[in-house]
Protein backbone atom coordinates (compact mmCIF):
# COMPACT_ATOMS: atom_id res chain seq x y z
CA UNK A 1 0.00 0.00 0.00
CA UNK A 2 1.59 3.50 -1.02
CA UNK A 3 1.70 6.50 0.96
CA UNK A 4 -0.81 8.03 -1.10
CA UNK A 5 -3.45 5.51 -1.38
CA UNK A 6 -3.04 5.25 2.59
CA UNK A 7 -3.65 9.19 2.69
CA UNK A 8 -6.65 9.24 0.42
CA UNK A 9 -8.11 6.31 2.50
CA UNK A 10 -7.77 8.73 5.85
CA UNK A 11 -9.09 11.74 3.98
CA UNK A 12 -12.57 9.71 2.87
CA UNK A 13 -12.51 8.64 6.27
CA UNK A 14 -12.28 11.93 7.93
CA UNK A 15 -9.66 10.10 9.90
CA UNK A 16 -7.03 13.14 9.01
CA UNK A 17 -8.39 15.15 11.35
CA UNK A 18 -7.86 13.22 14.21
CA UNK A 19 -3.48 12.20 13.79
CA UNK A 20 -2.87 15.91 15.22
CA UNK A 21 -4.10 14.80 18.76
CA UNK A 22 -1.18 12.09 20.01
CA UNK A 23 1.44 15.29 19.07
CA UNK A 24 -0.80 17.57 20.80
CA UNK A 25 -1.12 14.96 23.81
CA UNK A 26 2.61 14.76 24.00
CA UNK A 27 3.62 18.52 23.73
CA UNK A 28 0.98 19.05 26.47
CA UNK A 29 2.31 15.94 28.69
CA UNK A 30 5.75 17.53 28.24
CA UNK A 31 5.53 20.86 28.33
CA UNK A 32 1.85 21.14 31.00
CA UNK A 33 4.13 20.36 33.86
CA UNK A 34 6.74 22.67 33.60
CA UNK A 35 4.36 25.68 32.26
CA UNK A 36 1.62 25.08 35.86
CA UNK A 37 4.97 25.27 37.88
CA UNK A 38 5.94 28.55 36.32
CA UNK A 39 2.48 29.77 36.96
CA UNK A 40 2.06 28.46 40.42
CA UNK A 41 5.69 29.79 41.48
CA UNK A 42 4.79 33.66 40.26
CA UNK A 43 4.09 35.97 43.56
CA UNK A 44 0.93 37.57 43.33
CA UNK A 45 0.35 40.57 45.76
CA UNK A 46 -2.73 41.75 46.52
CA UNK A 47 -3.48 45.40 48.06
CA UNK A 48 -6.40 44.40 49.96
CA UNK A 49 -6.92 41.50 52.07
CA UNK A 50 -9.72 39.32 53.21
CA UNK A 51 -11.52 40.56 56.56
CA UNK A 52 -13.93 39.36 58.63
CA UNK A 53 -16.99 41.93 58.69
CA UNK A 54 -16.85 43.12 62.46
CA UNK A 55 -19.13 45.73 62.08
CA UNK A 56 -21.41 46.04 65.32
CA UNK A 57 -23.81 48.38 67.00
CA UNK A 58 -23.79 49.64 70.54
CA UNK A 59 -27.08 49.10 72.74
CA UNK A 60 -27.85 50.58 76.01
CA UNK A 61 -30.54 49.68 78.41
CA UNK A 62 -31.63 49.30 81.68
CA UNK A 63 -34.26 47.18 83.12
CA UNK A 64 -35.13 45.36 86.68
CA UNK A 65 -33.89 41.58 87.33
CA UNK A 66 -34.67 38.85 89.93
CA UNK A 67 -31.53 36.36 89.47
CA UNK A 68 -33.17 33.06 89.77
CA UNK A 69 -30.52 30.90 89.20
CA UNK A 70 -26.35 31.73 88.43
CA UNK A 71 -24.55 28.37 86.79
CA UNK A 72 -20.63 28.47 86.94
CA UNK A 73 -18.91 26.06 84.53
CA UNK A 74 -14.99 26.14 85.57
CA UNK A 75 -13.23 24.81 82.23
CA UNK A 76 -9.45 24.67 81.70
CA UNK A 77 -8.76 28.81 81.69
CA UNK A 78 -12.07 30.15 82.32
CA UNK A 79 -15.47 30.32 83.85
CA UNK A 80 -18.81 30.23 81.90
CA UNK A 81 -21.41 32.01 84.20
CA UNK A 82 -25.56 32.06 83.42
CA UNK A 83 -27.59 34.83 85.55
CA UNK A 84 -31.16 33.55 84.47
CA UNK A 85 -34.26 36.16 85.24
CA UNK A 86 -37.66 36.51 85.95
CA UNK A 87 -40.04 39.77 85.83
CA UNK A 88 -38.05 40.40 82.62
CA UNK A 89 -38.38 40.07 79.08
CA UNK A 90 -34.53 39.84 79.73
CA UNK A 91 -34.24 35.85 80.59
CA UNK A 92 -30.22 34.79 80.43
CA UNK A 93 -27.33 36.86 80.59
CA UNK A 94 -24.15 34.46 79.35
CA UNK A 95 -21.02 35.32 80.81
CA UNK A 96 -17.44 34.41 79.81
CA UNK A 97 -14.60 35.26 82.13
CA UNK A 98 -10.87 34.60 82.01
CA UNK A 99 -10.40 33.64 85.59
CA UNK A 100 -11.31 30.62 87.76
CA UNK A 101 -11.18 32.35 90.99
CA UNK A 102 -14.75 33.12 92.05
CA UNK A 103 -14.27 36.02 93.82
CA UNK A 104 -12.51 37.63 90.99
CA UNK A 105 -15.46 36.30 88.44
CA UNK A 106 -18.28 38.07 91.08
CA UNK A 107 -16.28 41.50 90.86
CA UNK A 108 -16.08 40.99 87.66
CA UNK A 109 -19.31 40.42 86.88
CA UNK A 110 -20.75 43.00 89.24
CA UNK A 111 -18.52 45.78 87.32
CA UNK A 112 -19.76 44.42 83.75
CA UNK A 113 -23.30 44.89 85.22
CA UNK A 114 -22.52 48.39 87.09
CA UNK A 115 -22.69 46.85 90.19
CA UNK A 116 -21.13 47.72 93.39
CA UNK A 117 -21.53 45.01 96.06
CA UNK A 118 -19.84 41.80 94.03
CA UNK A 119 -21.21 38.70 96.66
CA UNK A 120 -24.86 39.46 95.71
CA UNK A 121 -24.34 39.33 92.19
CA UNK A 122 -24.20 35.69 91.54
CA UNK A 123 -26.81 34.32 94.46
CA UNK A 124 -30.52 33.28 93.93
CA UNK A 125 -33.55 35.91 94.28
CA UNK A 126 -31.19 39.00 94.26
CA UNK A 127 -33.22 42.23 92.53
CA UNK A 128 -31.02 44.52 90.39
CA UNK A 129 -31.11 47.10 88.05
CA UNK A 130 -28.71 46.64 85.65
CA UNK A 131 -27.47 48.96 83.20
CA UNK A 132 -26.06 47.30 79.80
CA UNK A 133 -23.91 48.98 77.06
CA UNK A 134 -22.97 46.28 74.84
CA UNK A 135 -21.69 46.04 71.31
CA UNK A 136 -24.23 43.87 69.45
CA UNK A 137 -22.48 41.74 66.21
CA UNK A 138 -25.71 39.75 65.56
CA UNK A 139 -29.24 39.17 67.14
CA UNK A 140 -31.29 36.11 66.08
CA UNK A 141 -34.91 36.24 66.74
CA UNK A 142 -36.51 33.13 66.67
CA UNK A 143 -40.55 33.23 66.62
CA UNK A 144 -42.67 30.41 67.70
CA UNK A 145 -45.94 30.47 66.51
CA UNK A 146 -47.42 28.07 68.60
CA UNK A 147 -45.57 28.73 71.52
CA UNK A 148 -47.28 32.62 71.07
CA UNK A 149 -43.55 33.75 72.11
CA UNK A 150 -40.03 34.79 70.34
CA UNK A 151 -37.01 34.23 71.61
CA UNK A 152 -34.38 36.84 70.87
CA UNK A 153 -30.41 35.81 71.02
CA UNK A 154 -28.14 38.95 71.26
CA UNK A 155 -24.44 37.90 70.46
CA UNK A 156 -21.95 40.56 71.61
CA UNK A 157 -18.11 41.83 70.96
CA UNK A 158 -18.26 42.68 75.03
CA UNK A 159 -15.12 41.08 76.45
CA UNK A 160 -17.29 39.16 79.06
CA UNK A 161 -20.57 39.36 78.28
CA UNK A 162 -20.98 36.90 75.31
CA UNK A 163 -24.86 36.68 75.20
CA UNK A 164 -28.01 37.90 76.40
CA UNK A 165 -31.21 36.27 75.88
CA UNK A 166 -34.70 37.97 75.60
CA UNK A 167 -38.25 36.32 75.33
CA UNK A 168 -41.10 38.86 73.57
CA UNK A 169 -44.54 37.78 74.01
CA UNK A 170 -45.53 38.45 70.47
CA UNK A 171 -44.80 36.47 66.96
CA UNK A 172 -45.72 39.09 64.52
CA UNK A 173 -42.97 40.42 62.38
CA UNK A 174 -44.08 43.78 62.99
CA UNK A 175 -44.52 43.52 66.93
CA UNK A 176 -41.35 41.97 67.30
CA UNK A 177 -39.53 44.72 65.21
CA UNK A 178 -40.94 47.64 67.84
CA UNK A 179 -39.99 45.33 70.78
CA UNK A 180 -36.59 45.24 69.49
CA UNK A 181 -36.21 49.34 68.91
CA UNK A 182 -37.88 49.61 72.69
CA UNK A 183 -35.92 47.21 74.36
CA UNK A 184 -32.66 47.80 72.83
CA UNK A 185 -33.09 51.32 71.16
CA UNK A 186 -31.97 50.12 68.04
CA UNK A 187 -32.77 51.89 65.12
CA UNK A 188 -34.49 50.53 61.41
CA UNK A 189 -31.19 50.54 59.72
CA UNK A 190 -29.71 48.26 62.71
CA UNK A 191 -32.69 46.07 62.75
CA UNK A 192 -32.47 45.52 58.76
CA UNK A 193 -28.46 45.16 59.25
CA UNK A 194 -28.12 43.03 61.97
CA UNK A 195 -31.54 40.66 63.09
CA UNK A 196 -31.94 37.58 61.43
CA UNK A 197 -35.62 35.91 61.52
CA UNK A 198 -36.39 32.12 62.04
CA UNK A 199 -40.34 31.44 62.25
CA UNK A 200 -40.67 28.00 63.63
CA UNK A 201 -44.22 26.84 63.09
């Protein structure tokens, strides 16, 4: 068989087309390697970089509390501390403090709440008023419809106040919106910004 009858055969075959693609496979096995470590190797610098979005808002308010109960959790470095409430649409106040020693965690505690006598703080049926400032960085209200209540998680930047918990006997939208400006004075633009919604049916 000659060269040229073996050429005319491919061509009525369309099978021309395809001999290009072992070179092609080969230049790419043999030169692919060397050409992705040239890429990967260039520096690339970048003028901005990637940061967490720690925008917050700051909340005041004041408001009466029983303490009903106080939980300290001692863990390795630091004490978790729950004041729980009554008479209050203010229910838990989370604490979060770097010490161990519980007369340190009471002061503490008392100063975070504008306190001045630290051994009441932490013990059962003690009335305050306490006086927040805290810098909010998310609230989650959760509304249950059949429980006819929403419960409102307030996650904070505070150094030692991680969380407060609030409980708003109403589930409409609306209602719960005007709860949140009274009880923690925020404005629409916070409430848009920084409350997520969860209806639980």
């Amino acid at each position: 068989m000659s060269l040229s009858h073996f050429l005319q055969k491919l061509h009525s075959s369309k099978l021309e087309y395809l001999l290009p693609l072992p070179l092609l496979l080969i230049a790419f096995g043999l030169g692919g390697e060397s050409l992705t470590n040239l890429l990967l190797s260039r520096s690339y610098s970048t003028s901005d970089k990637l940061q967490a979005d720690t925008h917050t808002v700051k909340v005041q308010f004041a408001v009466n509390v029983l303490v009903t109960k106080a939980e300290i959790e001692k863990e390795q470095e630091f004490t978790e501390v729950e004041l729980q409430t009554t008479n209050s649409v203010l229910k838990k106040l989370t604490f979060k403090v770097p010490v161990t020693e519980l007369s340190s965690v009471k002061a503490m505690i008392a100063q975070k709440l504008g306190l001045s006598d630290e051994v009441e703080t932490l013990q059962a049926n003690t009335e305050m008023q306490v006086q927040l400032a805290v810098k909010v960085l998310g609230i989650l209200a959760k509304i249950e419809k059949e429980r006819g209540f929403t419960k409102i998680e307030v996650n904070t930047a505070n150094s030692i106040l991680k969380k407060l918990e609030f409980e708003f006997p109403v589930t409409e939208l609306s209602s719960v919106k005007a709860m949140l400006t009274q009880e923690l004075g925020l404005s629409r633009e916070d409430t848009r910004m920084f409350v997520s919604y969860r209806v639980k049916n």
